[in-house]
Protein backbone atom coordinates (compact mmCIF):
# COMPACT_ATOMS: atom_id res chain seq x y z
CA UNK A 1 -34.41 6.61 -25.40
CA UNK A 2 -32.92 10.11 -25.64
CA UNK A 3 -30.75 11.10 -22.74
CA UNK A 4 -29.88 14.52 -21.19
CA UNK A 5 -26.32 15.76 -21.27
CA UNK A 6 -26.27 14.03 -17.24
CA UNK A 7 -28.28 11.17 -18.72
CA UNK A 8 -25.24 10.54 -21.48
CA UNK A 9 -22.58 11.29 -18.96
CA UNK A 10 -23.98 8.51 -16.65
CA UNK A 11 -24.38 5.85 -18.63
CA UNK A 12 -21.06 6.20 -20.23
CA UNK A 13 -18.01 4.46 -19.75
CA UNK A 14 -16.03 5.19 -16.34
CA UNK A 15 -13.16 3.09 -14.42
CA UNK A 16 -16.03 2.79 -11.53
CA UNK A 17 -18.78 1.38 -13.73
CA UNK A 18 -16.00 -1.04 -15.31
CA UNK A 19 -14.89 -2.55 -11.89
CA UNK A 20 -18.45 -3.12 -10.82
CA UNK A 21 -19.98 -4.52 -13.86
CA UNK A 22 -16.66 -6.85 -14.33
CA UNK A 23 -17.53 -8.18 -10.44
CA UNK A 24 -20.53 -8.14 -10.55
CA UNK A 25 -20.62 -10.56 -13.72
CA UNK A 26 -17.75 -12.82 -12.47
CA UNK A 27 -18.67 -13.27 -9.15
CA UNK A 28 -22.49 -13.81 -9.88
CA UNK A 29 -22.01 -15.97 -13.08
CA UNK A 30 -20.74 -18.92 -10.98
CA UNK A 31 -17.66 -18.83 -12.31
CA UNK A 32 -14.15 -18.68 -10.74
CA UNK A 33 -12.83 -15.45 -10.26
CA UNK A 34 -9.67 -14.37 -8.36
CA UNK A 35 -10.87 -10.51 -7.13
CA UNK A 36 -7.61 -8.24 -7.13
CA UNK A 37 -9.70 -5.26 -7.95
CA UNK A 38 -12.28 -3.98 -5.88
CA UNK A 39 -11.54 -2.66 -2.69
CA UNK A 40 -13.91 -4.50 -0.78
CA UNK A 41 -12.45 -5.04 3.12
CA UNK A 42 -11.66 -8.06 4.10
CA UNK A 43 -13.87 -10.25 6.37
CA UNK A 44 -11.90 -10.47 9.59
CA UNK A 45 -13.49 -12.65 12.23
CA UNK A 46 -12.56 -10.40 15.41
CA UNK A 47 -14.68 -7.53 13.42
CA UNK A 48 -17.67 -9.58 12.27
CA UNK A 49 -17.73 -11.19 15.82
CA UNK A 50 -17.89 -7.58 17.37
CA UNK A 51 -20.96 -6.31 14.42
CA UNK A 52 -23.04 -9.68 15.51
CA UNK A 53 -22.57 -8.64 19.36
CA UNK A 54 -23.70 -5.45 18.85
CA UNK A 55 -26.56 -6.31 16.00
CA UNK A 56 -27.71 -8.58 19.17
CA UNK A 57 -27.47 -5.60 21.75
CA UNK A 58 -29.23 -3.44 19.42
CA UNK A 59 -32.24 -5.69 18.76
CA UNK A 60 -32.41 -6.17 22.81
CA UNK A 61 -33.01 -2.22 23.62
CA UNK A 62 -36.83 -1.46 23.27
CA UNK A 63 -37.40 -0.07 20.20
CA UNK A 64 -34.28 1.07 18.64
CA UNK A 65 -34.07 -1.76 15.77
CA UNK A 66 -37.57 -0.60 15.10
CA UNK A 67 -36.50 2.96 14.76
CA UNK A 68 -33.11 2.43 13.12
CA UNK A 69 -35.35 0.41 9.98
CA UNK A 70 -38.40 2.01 10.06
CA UNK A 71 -37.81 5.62 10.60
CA UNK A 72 -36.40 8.38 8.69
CA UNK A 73 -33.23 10.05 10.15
CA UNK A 74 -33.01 14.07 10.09
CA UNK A 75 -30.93 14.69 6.55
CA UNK A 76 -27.57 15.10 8.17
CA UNK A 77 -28.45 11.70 10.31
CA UNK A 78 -29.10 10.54 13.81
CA UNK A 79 -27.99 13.77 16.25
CA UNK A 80 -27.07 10.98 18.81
CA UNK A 81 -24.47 9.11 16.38
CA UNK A 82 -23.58 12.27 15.84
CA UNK A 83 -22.40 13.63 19.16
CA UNK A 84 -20.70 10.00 19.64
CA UNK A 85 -18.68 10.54 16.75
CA UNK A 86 -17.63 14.21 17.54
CA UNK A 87 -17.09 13.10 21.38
CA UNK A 88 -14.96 10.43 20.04
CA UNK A 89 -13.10 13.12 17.82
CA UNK A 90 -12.77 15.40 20.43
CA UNK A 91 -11.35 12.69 23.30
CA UNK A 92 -8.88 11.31 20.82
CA UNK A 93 -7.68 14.31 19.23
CA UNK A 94 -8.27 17.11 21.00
CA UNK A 95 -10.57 18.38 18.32
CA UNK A 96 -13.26 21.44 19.00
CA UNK A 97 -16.51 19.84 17.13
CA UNK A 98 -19.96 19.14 17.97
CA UNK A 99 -22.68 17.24 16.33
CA UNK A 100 -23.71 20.47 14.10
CA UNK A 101 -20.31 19.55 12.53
CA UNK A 102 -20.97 15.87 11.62
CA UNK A 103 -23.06 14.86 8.66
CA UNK A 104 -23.83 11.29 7.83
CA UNK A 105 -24.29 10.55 4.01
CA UNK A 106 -25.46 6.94 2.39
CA UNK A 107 -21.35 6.09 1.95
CA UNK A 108 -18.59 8.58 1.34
CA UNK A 109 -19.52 8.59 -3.39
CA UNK A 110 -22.84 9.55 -2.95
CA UNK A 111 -21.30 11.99 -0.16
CA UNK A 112 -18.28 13.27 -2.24
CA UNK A 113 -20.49 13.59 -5.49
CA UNK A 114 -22.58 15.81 -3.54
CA UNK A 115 -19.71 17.86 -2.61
CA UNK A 116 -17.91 18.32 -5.45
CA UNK A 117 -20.44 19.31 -7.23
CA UNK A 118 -21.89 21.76 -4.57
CA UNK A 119 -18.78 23.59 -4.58
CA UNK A 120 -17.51 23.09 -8.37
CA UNK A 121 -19.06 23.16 -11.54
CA UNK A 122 -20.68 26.02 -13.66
CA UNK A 123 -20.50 29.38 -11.18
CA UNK A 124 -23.38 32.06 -10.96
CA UNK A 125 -21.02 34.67 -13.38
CA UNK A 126 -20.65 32.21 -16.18
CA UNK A 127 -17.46 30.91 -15.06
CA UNK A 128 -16.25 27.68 -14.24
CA UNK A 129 -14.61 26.70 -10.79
CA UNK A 130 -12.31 23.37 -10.45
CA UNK A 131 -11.22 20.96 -8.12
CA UNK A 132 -7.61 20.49 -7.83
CA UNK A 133 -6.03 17.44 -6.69
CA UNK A 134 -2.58 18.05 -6.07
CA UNK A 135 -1.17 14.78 -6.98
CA UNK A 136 -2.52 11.78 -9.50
CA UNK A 137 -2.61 9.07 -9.32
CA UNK A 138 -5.89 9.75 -7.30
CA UNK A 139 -8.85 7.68 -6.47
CA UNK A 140 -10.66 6.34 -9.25
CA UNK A 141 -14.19 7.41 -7.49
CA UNK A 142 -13.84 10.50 -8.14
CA UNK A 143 -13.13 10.85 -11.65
CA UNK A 144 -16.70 10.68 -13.40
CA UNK A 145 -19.07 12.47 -10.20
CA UNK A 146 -18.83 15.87 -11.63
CA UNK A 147 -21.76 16.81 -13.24
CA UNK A 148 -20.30 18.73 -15.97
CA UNK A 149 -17.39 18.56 -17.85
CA UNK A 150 -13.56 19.06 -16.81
CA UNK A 151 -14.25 19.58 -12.85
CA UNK A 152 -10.64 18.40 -12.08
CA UNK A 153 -7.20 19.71 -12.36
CA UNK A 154 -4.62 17.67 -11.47
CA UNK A 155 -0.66 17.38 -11.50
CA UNK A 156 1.82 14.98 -12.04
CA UNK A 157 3.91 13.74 -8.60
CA UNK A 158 7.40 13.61 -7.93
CA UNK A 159 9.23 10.54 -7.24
CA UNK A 160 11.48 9.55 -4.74
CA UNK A 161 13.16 6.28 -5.49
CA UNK A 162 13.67 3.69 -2.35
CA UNK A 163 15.52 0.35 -1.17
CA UNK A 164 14.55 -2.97 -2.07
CA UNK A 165 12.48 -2.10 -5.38
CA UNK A 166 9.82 0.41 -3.73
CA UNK A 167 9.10 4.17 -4.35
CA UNK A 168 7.36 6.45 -3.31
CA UNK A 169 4.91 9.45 -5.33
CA UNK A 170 5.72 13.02 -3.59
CA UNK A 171 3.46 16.30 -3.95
CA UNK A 172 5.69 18.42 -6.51
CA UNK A 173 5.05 21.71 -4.75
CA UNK A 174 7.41 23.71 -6.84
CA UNK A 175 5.20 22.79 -9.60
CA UNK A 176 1.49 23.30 -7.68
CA UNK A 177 -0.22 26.34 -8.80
CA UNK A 178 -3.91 26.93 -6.97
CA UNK A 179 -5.56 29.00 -9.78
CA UNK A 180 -8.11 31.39 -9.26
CA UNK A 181 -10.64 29.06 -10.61
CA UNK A 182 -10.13 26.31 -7.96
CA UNK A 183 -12.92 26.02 -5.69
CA UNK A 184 -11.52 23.23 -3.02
CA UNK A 185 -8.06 21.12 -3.18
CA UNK A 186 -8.46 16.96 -2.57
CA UNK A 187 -6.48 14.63 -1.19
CA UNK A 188 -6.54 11.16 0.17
CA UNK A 189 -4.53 9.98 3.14
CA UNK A 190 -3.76 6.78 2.63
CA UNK A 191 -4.21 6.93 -1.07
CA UNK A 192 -6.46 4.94 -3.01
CA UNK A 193 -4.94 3.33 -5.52
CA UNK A 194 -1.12 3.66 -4.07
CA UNK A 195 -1.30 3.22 -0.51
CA UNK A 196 0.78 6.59 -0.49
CA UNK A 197 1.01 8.58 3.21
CA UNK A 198 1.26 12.45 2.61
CA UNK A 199 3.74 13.50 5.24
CA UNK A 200 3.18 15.89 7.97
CA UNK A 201 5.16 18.80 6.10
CA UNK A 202 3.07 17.57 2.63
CA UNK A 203 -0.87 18.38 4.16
CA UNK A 204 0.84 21.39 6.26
CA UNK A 205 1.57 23.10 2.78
CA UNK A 206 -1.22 21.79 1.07
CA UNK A 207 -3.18 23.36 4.21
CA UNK A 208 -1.32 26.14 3.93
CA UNK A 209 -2.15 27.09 0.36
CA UNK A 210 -5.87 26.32 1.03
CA UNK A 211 -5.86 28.60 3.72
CA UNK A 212 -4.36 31.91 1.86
CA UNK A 213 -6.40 30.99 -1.05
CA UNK A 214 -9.57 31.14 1.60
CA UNK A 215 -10.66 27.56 0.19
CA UNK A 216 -11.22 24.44 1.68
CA UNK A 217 -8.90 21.21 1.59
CA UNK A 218 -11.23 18.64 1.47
CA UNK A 219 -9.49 15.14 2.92
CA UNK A 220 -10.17 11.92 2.53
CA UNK A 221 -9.25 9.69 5.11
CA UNK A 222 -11.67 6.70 4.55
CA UNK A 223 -8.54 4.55 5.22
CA UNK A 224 -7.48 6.21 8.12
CA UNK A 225 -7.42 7.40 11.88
CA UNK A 226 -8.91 7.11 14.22
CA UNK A 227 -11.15 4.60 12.66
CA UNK A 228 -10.40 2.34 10.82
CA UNK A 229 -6.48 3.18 11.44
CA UNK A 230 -5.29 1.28 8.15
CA UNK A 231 -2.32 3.73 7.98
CA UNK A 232 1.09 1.99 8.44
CA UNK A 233 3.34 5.13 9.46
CA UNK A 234 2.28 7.29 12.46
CA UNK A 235 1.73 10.84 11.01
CA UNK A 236 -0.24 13.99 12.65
CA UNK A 237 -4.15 14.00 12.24
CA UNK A 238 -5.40 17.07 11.02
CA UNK A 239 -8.71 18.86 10.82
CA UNK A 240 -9.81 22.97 11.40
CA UNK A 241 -13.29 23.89 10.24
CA UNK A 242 -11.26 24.77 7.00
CA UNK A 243 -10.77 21.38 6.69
CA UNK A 244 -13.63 18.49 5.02
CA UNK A 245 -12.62 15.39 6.30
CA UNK A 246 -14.38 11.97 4.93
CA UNK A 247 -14.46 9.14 6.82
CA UNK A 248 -16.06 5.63 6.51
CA UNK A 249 -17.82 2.92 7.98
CA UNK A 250 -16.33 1.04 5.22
CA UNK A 251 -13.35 -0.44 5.62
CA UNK A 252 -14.12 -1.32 9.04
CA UNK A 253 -15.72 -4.19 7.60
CA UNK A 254 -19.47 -3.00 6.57
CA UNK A 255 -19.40 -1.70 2.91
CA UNK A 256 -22.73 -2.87 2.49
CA UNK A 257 -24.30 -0.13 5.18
CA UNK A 258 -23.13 2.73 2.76
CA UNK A 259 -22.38 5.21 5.69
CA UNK A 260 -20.07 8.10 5.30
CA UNK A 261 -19.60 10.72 7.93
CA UNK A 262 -18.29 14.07 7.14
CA UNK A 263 -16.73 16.10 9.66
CA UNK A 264 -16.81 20.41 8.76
CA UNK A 265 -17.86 23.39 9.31
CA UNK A 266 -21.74 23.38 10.28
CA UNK A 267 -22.51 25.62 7.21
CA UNK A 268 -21.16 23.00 4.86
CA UNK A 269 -22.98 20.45 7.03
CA UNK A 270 -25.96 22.66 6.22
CA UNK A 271 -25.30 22.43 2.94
CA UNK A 272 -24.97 18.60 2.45
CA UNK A 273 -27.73 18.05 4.90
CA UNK A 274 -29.71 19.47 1.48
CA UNK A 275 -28.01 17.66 -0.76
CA UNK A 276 -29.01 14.68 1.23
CA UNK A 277 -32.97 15.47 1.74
CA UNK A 278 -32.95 16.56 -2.04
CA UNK A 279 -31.41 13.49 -3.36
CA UNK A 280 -32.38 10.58 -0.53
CA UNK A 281 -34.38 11.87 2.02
CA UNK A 282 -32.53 11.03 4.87
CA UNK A 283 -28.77 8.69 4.92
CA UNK A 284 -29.35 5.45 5.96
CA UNK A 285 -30.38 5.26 9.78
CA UNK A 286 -29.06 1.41 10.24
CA UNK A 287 -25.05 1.77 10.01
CA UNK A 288 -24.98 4.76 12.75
CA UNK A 289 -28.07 2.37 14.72
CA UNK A 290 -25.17 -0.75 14.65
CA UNK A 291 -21.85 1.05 15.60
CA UNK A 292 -22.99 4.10 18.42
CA UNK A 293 -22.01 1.62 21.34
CA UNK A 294 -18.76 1.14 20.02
CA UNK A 295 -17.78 4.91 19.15
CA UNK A 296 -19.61 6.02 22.64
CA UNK A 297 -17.57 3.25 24.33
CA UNK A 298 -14.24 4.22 22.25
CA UNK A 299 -14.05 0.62 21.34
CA UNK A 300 -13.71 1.25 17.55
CA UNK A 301 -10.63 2.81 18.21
CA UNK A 302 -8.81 -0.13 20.39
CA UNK A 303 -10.47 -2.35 17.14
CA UNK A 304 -8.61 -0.20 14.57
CA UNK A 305 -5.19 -0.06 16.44
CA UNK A 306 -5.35 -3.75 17.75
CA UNK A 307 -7.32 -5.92 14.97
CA UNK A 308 -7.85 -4.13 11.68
CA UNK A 309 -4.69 -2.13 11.46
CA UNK A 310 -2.17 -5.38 12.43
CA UNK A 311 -4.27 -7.35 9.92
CA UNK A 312 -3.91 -5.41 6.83
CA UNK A 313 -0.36 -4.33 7.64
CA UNK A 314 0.91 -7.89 7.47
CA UNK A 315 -1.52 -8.36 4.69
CA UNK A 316 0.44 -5.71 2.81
CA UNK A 317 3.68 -7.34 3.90
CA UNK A 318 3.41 -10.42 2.55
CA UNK A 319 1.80 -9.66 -0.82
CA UNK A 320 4.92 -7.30 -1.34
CA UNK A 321 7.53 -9.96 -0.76
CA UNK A 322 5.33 -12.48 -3.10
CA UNK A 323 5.01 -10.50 -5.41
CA UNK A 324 8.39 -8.39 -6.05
CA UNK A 325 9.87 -12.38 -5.39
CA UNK A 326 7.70 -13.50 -8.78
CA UNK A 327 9.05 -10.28 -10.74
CA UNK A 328 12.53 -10.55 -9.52
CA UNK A 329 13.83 -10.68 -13.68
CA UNK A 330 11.32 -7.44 -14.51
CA UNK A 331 11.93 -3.93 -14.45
CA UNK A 332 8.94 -3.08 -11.99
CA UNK A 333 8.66 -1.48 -8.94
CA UNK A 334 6.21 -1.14 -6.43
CA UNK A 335 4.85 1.96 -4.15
CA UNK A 336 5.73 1.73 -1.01
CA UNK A 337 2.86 0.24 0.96
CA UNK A 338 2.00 2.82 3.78
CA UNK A 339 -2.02 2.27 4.14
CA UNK A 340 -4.96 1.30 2.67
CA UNK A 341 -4.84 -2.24 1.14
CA UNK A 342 -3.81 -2.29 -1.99
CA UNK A 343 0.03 -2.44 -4.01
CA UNK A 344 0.61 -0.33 -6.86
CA UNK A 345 2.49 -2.14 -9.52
CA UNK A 346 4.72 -0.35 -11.71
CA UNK A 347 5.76 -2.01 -15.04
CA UNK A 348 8.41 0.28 -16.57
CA UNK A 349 8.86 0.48 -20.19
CA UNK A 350 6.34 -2.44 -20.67
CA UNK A 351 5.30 -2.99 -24.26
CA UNK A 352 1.63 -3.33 -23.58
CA UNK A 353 -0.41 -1.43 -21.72
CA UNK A 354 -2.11 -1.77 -18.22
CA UNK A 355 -5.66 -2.19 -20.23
CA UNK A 356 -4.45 -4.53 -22.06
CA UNK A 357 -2.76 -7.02 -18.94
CA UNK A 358 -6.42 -5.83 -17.61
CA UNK A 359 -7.89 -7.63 -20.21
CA UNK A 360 -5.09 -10.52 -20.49
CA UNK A 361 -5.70 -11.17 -16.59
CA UNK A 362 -9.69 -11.43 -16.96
CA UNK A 363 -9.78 -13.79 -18.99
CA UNK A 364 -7.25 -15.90 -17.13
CA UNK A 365 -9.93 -15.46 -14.02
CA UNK A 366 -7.90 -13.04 -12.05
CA UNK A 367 -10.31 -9.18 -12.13
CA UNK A 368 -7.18 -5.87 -10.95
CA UNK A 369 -7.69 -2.45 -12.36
CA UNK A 370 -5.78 -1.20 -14.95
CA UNK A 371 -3.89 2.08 -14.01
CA UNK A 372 -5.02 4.97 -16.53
CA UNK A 373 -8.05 4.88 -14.41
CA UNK A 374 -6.65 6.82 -11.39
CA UNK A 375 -5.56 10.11 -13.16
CA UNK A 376 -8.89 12.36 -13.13
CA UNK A 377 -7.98 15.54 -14.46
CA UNK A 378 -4.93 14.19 -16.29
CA UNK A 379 -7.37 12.17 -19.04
CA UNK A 380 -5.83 14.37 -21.84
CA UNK A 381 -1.91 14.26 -20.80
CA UNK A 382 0.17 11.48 -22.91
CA UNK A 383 2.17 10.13 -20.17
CA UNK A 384 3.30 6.89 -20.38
CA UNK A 385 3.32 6.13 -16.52
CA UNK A 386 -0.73 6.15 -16.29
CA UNK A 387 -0.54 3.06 -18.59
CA UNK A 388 2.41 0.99 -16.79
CA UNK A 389 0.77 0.60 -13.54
CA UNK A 390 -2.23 -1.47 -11.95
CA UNK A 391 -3.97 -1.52 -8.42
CA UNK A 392 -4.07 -4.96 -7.33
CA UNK A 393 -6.07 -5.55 -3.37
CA UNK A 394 -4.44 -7.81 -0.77
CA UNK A 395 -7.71 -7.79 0.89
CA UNK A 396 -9.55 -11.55 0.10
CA UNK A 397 -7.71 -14.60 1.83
CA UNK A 398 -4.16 -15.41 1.68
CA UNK A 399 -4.25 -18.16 -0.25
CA UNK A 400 -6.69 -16.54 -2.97
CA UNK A 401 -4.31 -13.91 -3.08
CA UNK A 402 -1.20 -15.65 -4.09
CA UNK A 403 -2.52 -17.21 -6.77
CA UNK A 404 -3.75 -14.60 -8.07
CA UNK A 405 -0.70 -12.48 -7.98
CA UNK A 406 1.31 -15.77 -9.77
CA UNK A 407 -1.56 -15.26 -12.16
CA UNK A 408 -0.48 -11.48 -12.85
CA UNK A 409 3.52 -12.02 -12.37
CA UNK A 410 3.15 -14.58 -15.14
CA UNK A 411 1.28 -12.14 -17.62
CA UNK A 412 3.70 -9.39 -16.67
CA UNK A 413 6.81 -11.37 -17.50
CA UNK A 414 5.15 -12.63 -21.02
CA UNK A 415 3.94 -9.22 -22.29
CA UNK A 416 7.73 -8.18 -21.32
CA UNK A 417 9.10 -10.92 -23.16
CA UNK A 418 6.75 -11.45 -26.42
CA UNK A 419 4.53 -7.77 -25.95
């Protein structure tokens, strides 16, 4: 079979495809697999209770289960989960948006490929205009969406070194240059893979630069408030209609409904309302169908602050102290957990890379990802630190969860000792 230049690009190798071929495998072969990898959510019974009640309430209202399966949504979505989720923005934050500036995609990849590559990519004079993320390590989505070649620039952090064997990655502003080929700067808040927090002073600069630079900062915030609120340090929210934020249904607790919501300025709407029809048809009707009651009622908010947000921050907690207690003779280090669910291990000066504990750790039945995938746009830069860290989820039960990081303090402490 001959493939196009896209063709070959897509069936490649990528971080993304790696994770979901290695759990898919695993975790459909029968066999049994410790999952420290994927950021799937976790299943918390206060959230699953709430999605049956409101499955139930759906199915009871004439007609709308019918319409949420069997018809098409317009391409940027239902108009009435729409205006719930801008009334929500707009009671809780003070936001001016309406439902011409919310657009539902089928989950926020197929929303952020559509995105970059809108605004990025080969330009209409021959050029070619970039996406710069101002600090790696970044989420590993992103790295292989770009239909061409080389659609990120990205720059090393700054580190500020903590208490009690944490640190913490910093945007090194002195260093940040927005060139005149950048078409949009990306961040995450809470990071995927570190859990990192930009500060309030951090996104105000970033902001800043987008702004003078006439340039949007797109943010993702699929971790964050108001929904699902897994953010562990109170910070400022922040959106203008120079500002594309993400958001998920996610990690709320239903990954499977693939529904993304994008919150901009109605032009850009326009435009991924396009990208949708051209590429799906329509997002997927049957997420926005399940949840409406609960962002009309401004229940998924008191869920986020008083169930998901408490669960994953003593999730965090007690992963941290397990596993910094197993690694107490290493020289590692871990990010300071401040959102999302995952730690950030960093093995420094290890003799073997993090591909290579990746591989160790598989085959031991225990699935993280190694770290050199979460550096798109830094691919070609030698630096040792993308290959001493890993992304290990706290997500799956307890139990599960300590043994699997006993698993991975074991292989850290023998590749320090034999390599």
């Amino acid at each position: 079979m001959r493939l196009s230049r896209f063709g070959r690009k897509f069936t490649g190798d990528s971080g993304t495809l790696k994770l979901m071929d290695d759990l898919g495998e695993a975790f459909g072969s029968g066999r049994e697999m410790i999952n420290l990898g994927g950021g799937n959510p976790s299943h918390i019974p206060r959230m699953e209770e709430t999605f049956r009640a409101q499955l139930a309430a759906l199915a009871q209202r004439p007609g709308e289960l019918e319409r949420a399966m069997g018809d098409y949504s317009g391409p940027s979505g239902d108009r009435t989960f729409r205006g719930a989720v801008a009334d929500l923005l707009r009671a809780e934050h003070g936001w001016d948006v309406g439902p011409d500036h919310v657009c539902v995609t089928n989950g926020s990849q197929a929303g952020f490929f559509a995105l970059f590559n809108l605004l990025a990519g080969p330009d209409e004079d021959g050029g070619e205009r970039r996406i710069l993320l101002p600090m790696a390590p970044e989420y590993i989505g992103y790295a292989d969406i770009g239909v061409g070649p080389g659609l990120f620039v990205s720059h090393r952090p700054s580190f500020e070194f903590l208490e009690d064997r944490f640190f913490k990655y910093r945007v090194d502003l002195d260093d940040l240059e927005v060139r005149d080929d950048i078409a949009a700067l990306c961040v995450s808040r809470p990071t995927n893979p570190t859990g990192n927090v930009l500060t309030d002073d951090e996104l105000a600069s970033l902001h800043g630069l987008a702004r003078e630079r006439d340039i949007p900062l797109i943010l993702d915030n699929a971790y964050g408030v108001p929904f699902p609120g897994i953010l562990f340090r109170d910070v400022r929210p922040l959106w203008d209609e120079s500002v594309i934020l993400f958001m998920s249904l996610s990690k709320l607790g239903l990954p499977g409904l693939r529904t993304g919501i994008v919150v901009a300025d109605p032009a850009l709407v326009r435009a991924l309302a396009s990208a949708n029809a051209l590429m799906t048809l329509a997002p997927c009707a049957f997420g926005p169908a399940l949840v409406r009651g609960l962002f009309e009622s401004g229940e998924v908010i008191a869920l986020s602050r008083e169930v998901v947000r408490p669960h994953y921050e003593a999730r965090a907690a007690r992963a941290a102290a397990t596993l910094l207690d197993d690694l107490q003779d290493c020289d590692v280090l871990l990010h300071r957990p401040e959102g999302a669910i995952f730690l950030w291990l960093w093995c420094r000066g290890i003799p073997v890379s993090s591909a290579e504990l990746y591989e160790r750790l598989k085959r031991r039945g225990v699935v993280v990802v190694s770290g050199e995938h979460f550096f798109p746009g830094l691919e070609h830069d030698p630096w040792p630190h993308k290959s001493e860290c890993m992304r290990l989820t706290y997500s799956d039960s307890p139990e599960k969860v300590e043994t699997g990081l006993a698993i991975v303090a074991e292989e850290v402490r023998r590749a320090y000792r034999e390599g």
